[in-house]
C-alpha atoms as a PDB file:
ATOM      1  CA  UNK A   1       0.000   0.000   0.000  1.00  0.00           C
ATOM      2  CA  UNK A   2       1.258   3.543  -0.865  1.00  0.00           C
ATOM      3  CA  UNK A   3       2.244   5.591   2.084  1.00  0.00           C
ATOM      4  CA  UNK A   4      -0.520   8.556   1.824  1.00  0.00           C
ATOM      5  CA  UNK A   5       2.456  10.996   1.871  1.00  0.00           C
ATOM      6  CA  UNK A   6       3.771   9.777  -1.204  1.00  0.00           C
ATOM      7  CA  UNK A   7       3.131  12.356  -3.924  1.00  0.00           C
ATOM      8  CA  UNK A   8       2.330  11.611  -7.842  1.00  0.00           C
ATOM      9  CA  UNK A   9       2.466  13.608 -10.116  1.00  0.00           C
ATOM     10  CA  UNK A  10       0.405  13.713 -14.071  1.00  0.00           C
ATOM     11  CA  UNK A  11       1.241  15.196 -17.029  1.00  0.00           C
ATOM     12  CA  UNK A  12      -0.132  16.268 -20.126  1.00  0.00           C
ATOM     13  CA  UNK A  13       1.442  15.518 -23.791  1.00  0.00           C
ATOM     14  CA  UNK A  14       1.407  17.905 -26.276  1.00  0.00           C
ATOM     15  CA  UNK A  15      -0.647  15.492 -28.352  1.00  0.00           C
ATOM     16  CA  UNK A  16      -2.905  15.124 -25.504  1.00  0.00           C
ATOM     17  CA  UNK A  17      -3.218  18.845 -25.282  1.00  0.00           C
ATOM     18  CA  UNK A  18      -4.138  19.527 -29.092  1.00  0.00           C
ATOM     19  CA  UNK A  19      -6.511  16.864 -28.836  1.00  0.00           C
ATOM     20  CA  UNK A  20      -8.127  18.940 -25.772  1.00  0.00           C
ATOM     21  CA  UNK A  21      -7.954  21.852 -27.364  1.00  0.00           C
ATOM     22  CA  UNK A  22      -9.396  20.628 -30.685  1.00  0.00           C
ATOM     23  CA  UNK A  23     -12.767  19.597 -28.707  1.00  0.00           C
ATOM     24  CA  UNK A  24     -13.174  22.459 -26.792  1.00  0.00           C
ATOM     25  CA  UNK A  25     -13.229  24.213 -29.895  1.00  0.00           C
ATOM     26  CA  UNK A  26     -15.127  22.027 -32.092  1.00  0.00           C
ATOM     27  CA  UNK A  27     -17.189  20.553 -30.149  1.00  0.00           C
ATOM     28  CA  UNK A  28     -18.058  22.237 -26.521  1.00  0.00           C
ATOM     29  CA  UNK A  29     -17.566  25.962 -26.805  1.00  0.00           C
ATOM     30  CA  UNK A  30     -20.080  26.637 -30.265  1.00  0.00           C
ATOM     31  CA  UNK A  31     -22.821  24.503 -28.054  1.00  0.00           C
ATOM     32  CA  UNK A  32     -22.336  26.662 -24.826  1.00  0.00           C
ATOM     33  CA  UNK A  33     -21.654  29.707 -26.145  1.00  0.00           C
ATOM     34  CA  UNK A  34     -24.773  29.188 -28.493  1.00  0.00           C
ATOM     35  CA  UNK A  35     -26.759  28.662 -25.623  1.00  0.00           C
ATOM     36  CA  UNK A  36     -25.244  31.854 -23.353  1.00  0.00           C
ATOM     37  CA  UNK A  37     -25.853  34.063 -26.442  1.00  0.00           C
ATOM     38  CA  UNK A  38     -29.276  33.092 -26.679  1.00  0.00           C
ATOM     39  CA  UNK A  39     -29.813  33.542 -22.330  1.00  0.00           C
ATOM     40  CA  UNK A  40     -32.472  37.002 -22.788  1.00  0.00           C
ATOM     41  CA  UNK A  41     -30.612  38.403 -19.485  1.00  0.00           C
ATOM     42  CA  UNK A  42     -27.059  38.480 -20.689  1.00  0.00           C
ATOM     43  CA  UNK A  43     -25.465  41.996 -20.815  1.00  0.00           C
ATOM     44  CA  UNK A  44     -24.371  43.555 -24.368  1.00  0.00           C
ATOM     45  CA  UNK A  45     -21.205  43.734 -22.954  1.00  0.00           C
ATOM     46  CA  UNK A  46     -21.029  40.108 -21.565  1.00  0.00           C
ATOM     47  CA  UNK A  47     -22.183  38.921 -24.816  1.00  0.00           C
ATOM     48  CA  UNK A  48     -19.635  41.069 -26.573  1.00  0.00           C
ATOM     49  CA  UNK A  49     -16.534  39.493 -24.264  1.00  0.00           C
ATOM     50  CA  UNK A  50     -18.303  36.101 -25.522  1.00  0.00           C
ATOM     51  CA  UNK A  51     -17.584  36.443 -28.955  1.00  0.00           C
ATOM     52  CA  UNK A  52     -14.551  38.294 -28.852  1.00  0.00           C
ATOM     53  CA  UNK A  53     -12.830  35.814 -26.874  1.00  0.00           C
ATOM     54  CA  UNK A  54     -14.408  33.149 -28.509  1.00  0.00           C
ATOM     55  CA  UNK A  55     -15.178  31.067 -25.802  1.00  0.00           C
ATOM     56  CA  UNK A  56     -17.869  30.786 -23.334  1.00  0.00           C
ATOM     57  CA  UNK A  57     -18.162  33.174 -20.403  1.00  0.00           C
ATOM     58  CA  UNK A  58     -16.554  30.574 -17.577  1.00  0.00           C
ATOM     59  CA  UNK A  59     -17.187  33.360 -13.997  1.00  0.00           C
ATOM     60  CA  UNK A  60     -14.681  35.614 -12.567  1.00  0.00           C
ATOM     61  CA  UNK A  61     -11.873  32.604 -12.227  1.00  0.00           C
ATOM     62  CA  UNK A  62     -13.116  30.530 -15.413  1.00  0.00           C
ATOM     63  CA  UNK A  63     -13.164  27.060 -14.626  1.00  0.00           C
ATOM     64  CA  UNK A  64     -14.976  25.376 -16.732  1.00  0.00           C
ATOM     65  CA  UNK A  65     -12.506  22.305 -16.979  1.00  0.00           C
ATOM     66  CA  UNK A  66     -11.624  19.054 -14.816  1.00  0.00           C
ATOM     67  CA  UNK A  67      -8.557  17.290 -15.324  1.00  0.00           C
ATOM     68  CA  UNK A  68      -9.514  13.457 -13.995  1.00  0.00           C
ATOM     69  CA  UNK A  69      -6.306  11.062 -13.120  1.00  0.00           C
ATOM     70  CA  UNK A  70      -7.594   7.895 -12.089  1.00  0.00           C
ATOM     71  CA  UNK A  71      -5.251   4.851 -11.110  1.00  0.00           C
ATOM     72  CA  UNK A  72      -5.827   1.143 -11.597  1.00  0.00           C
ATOM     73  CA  UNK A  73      -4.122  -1.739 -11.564  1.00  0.00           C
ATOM     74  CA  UNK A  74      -4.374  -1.757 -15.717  1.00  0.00           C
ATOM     75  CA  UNK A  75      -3.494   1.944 -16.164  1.00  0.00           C
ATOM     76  CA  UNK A  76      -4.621   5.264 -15.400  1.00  0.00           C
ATOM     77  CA  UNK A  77      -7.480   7.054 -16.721  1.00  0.00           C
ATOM     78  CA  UNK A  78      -7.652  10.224 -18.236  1.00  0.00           C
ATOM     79  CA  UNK A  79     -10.659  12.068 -18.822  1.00  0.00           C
ATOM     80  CA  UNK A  80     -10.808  15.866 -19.450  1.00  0.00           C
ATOM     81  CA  UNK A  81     -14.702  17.357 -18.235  1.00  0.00           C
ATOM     82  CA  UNK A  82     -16.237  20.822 -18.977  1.00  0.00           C
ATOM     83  CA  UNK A  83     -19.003  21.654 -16.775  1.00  0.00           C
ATOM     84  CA  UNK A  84     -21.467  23.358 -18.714  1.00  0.00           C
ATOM     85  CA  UNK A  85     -25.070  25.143 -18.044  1.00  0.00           C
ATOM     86  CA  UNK A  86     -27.147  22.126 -19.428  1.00  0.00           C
ATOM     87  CA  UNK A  87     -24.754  19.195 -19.640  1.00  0.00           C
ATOM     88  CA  UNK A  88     -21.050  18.336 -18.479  1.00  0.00           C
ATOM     89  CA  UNK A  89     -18.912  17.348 -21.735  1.00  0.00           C
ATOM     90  CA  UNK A  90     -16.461  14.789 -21.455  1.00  0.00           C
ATOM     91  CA  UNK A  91     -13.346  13.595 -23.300  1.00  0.00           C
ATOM     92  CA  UNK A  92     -11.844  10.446 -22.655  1.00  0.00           C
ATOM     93  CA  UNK A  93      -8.430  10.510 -23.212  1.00  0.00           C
ATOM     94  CA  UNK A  94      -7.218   7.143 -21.771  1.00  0.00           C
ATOM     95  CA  UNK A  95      -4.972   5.216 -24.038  1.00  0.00           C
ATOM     96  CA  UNK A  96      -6.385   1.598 -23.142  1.00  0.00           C
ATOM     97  CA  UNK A  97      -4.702   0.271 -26.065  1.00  0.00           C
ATOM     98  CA  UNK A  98      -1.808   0.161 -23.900  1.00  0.00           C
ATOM     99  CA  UNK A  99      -3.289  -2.007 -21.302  1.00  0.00           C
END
């Protein structure tokens, strides 16, 4: 058993993070910010940062994403979550092949 002072420590590969990036911009942010943009309360100036950034209005400290490391005895599991208004998106980025 590990000693619970042990640290560990995940990383991210470049590929991984094109990959990442590649969804969030394909598929999650045109859904969310779709649905912000349509929200009949939102501020001409929020929904002006919206599209000029070109991402989805996330709070004051963003947010939006989870990073997921999850151990087994086969591998560890990788799974990348944004937490939207309606629905949490999630990309599974676990390379099982190699188990």
């Amino acid at each position: 058993m590990r000693d619970a002072s042990e640290s560990r420590s995940f990383s991210i590969t470049p590929e991984e993070r094109a990959r990442i990036d590649t969804w969030l911009r394909e598929d999650v942010f045109p859904t969310i910010m779709f649905k912000q943009l349509e929200n009949k309360n939102l501020s001409d100036a929020d929904r002006a940062r919206i599209m000029e950034n070109g991402h989805p209005y996330e709070g004051a400290i963003g947010g939006g994403l989870t990073y997921q490391f999850t151990t087994t005895t086969l591998g560890t599991v990788f799974k990348v979550t944004y937490a939207g208004v309606d629905a949490d998106y999630t990309l599974d980025l676990t390379d099982y092949e190699s188990w």
